[in-house]
Protein backbone atom coordinates (compact mmCIF):
# COMPACT_ATOMS: atom_id res chain seq x y z
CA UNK A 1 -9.03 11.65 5.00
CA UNK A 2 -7.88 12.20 1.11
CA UNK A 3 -4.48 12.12 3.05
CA UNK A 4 -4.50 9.45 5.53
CA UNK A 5 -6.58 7.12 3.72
CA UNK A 6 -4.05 5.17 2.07
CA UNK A 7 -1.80 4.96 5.40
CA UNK A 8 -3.90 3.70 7.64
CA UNK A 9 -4.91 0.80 5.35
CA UNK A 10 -1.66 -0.18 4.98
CA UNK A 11 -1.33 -0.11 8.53
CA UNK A 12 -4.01 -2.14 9.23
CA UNK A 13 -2.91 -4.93 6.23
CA UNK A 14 0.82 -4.76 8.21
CA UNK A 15 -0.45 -5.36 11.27
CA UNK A 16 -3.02 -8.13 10.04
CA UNK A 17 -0.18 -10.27 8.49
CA UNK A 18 1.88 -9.92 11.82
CA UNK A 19 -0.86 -11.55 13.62
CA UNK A 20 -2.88 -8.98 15.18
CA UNK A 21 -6.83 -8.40 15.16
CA UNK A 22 -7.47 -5.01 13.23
CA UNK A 23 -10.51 -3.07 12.80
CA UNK A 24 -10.17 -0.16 10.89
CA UNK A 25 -13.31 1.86 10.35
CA UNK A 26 -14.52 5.59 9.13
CA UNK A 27 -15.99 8.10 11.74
CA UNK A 28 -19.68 9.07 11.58
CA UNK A 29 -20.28 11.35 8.35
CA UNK A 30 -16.81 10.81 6.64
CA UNK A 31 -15.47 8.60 4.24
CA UNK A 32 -17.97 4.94 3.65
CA UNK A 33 -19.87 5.37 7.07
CA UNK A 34 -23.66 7.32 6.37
CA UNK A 35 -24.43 10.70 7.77
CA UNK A 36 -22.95 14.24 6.00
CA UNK A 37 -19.86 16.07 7.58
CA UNK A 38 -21.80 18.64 9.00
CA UNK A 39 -23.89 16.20 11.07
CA UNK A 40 -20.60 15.54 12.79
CA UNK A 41 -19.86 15.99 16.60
CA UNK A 42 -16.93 14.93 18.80
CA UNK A 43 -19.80 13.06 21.02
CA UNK A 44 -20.70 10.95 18.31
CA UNK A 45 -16.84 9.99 17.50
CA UNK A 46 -15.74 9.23 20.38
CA UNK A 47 -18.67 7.08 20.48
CA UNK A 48 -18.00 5.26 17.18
CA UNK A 49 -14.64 4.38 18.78
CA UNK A 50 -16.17 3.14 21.67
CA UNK A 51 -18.58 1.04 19.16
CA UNK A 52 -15.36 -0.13 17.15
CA UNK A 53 -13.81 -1.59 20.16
CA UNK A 54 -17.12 -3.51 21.26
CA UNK A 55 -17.33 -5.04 17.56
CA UNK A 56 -13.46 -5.62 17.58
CA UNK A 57 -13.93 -7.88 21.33
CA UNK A 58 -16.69 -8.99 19.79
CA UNK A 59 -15.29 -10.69 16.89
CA UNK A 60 -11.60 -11.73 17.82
CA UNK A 61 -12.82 -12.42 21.39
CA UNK A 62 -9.25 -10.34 22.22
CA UNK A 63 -9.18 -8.59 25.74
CA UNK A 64 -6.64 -5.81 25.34
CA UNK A 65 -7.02 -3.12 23.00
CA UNK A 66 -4.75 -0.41 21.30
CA UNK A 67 -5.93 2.75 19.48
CA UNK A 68 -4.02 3.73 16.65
CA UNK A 69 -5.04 7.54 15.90
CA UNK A 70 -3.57 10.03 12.99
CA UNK A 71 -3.89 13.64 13.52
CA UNK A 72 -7.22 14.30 14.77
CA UNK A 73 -7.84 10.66 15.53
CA UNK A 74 -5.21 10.45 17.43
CA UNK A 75 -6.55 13.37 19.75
CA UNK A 76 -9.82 11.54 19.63
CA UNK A 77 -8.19 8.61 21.27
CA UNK A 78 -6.64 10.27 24.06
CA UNK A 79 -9.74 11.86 25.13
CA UNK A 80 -11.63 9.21 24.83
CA UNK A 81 -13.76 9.33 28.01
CA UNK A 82 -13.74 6.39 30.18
CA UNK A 83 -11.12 4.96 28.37
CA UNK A 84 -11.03 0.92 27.97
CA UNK A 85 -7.71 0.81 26.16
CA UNK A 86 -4.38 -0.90 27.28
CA UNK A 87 -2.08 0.99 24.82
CA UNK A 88 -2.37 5.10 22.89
CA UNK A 89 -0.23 5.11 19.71
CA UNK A 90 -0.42 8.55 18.74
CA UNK A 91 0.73 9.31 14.80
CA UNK A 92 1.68 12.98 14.36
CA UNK A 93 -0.96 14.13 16.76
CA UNK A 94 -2.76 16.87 16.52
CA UNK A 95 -2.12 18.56 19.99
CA UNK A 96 -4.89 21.27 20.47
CA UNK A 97 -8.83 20.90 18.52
CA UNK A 98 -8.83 24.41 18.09
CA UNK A 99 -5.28 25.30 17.28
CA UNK A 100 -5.96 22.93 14.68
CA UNK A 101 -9.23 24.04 13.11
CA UNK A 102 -7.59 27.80 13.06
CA UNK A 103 -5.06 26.41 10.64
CA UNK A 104 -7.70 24.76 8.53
CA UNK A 105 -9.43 28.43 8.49
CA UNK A 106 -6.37 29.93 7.19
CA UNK A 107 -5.92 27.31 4.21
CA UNK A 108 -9.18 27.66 3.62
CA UNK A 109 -8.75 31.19 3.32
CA UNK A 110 -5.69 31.14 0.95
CA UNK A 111 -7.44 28.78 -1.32
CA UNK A 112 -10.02 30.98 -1.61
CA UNK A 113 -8.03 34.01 -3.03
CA UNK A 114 -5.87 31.56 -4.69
CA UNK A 115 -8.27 29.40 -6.16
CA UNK A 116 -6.76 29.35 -9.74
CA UNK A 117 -5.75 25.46 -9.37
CA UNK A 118 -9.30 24.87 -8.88
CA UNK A 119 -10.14 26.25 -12.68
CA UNK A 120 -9.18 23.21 -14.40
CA UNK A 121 -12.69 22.27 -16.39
CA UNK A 122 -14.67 20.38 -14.57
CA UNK A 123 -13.43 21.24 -11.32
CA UNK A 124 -15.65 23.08 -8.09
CA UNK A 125 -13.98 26.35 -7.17
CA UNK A 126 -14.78 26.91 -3.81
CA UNK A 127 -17.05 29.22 -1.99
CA UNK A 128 -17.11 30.48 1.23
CA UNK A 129 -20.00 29.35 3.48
CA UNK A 130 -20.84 29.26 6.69
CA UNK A 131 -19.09 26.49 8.43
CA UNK A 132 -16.97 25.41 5.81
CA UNK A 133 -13.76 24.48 6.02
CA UNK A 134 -11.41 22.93 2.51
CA UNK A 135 -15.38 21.49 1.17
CA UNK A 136 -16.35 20.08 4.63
CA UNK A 137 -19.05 21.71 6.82
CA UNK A 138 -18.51 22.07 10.90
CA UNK A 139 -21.29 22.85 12.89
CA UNK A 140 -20.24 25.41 15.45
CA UNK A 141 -20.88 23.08 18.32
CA UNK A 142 -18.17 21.00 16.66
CA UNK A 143 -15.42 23.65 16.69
CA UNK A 144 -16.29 24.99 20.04
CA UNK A 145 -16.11 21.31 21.04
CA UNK A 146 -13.23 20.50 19.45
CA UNK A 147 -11.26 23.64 21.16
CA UNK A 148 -11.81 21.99 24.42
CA UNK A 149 -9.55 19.06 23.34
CA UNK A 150 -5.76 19.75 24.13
CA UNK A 151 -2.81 17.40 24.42
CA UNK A 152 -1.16 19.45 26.73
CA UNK A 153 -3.35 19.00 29.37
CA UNK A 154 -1.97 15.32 30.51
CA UNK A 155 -4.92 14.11 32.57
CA UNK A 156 -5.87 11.96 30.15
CA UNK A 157 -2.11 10.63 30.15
CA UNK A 158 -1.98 9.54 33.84
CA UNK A 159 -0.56 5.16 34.37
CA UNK A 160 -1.44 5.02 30.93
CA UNK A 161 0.52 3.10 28.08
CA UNK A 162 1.46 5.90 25.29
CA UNK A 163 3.22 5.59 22.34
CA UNK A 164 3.98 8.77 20.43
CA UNK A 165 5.32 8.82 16.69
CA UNK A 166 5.87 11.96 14.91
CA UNK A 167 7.49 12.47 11.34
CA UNK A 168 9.53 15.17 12.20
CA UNK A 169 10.77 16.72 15.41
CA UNK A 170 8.38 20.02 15.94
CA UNK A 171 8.24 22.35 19.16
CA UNK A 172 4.58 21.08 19.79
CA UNK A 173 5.90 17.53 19.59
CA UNK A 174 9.00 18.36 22.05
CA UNK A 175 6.80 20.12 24.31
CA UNK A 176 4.03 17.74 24.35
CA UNK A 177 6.62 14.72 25.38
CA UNK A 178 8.15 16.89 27.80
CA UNK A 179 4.64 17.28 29.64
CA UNK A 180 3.63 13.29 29.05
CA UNK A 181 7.58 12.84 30.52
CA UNK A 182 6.04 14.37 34.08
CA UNK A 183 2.98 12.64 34.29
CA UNK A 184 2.58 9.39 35.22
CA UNK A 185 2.10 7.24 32.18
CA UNK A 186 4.79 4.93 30.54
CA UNK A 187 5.73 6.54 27.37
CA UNK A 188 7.79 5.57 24.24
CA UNK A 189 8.76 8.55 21.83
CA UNK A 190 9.94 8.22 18.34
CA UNK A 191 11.17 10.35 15.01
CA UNK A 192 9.76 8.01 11.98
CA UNK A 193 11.12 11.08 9.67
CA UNK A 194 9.05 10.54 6.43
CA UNK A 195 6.66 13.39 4.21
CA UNK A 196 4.47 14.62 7.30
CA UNK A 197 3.86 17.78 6.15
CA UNK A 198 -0.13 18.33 6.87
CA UNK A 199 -0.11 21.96 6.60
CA UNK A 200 1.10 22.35 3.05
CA UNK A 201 -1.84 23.92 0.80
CA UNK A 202 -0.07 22.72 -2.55
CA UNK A 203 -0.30 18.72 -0.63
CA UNK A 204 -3.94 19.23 0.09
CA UNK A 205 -4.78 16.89 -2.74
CA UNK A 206 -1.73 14.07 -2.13
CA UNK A 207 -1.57 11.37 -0.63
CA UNK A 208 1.01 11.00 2.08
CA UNK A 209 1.42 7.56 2.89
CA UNK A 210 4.53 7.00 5.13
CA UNK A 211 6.59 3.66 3.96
């Protein structure tokens, strides 16, 4: 969120003055929406997408939608169930829930023995508890929830409109347009090559905002 913050506004204020109706909005226990992190569940998301598209139709009175998702929103958005969207634009995707959430564990891991950037006065070195994960708490039904979410199973893909944007060309983005390239779904795939590095411990605290 730290991270993506700061693109999707911009985003949203790009698309605004081009004409379109935007609603941006923050996911049930993160960022200015109530609830705590460790409330969280992929239910309730993909719910508060469903609830941003009602207040969206509601307000413009538009009839087709498109979901712009970043990284884990943008796997949120593809699995939506019963999806009532006419167009995916998926922004450096992740591909697989719990692929993903095993690379969080690892940061997590390193920060914790290397924790010496967190020593600065004032600052919270971290501790390890149960469920956490870089400050935020998962409840295990959210990680065992979130490892049933993978791109690579196209299902969700089939006579749908998808676009797919990555900042750099990576194996799991080759592979996953190679699989969305068999299925039946219209698909437009592009290299935007800007600072996309997500996995980068010494970033955790940056904003990268692509121009």
């Amino acid at each position: 969120y730290i991270r993506s913050h700061s693109a999707i506004n911009k985003l949203s204020n790009l698309l605004a003055n081009s004409g379109y109706h935007v609603f941006r909005f923050d996911y049930y226990g993160t960022g200015d929406s109530s609830g705590e992190s460790g409330e969280a569940s992929i239910d309730q998301w993909h719910d508060d997408i469903g609830h941003a598209i009602g207040e969206l139709k509601d307000i413009s009175g538009v009839k087709k939608i498109s979901l712009v998702g970043l990284r884990f929103g943008a796997l949120l958005a593809a699995t939506l169930p019963k999806p009532t969207v006419d167009r995916l634009v998926l922004w450096d995707p992740v591909v697989s829930g719990g692929a993903y959430f095993e690379e969080l564990k690892a940061l997590h891991q390193i920060m914790l023995v290397d924790n010496t950037r967190f020593n600065a006065p004032g600052r919270h070195t971290p501790k390890c508890e149960t469920g956490e994960i870089l400050g935020f708490l998962y409840p295990s039904s959210f990680l065992q929830s979130a490892g049933l979410h993978d791109l690579t199973n196209t299902t969700w893909a089939a006579k749908r409109n998808v676009a797919l944007i990555v900042s750099s060309e990576h194996e799991q983005y080759e592979q996953l347009r190679l699989r969305l390239e068999e299925c039946e779904c219209k698909l437009d795939y592009s290299v935007v090559a800007t600072d996309g590095d997500w996995g980068n411990l010494a970033k955790i605290e940056k904003i990268l905002m692509p121009y």
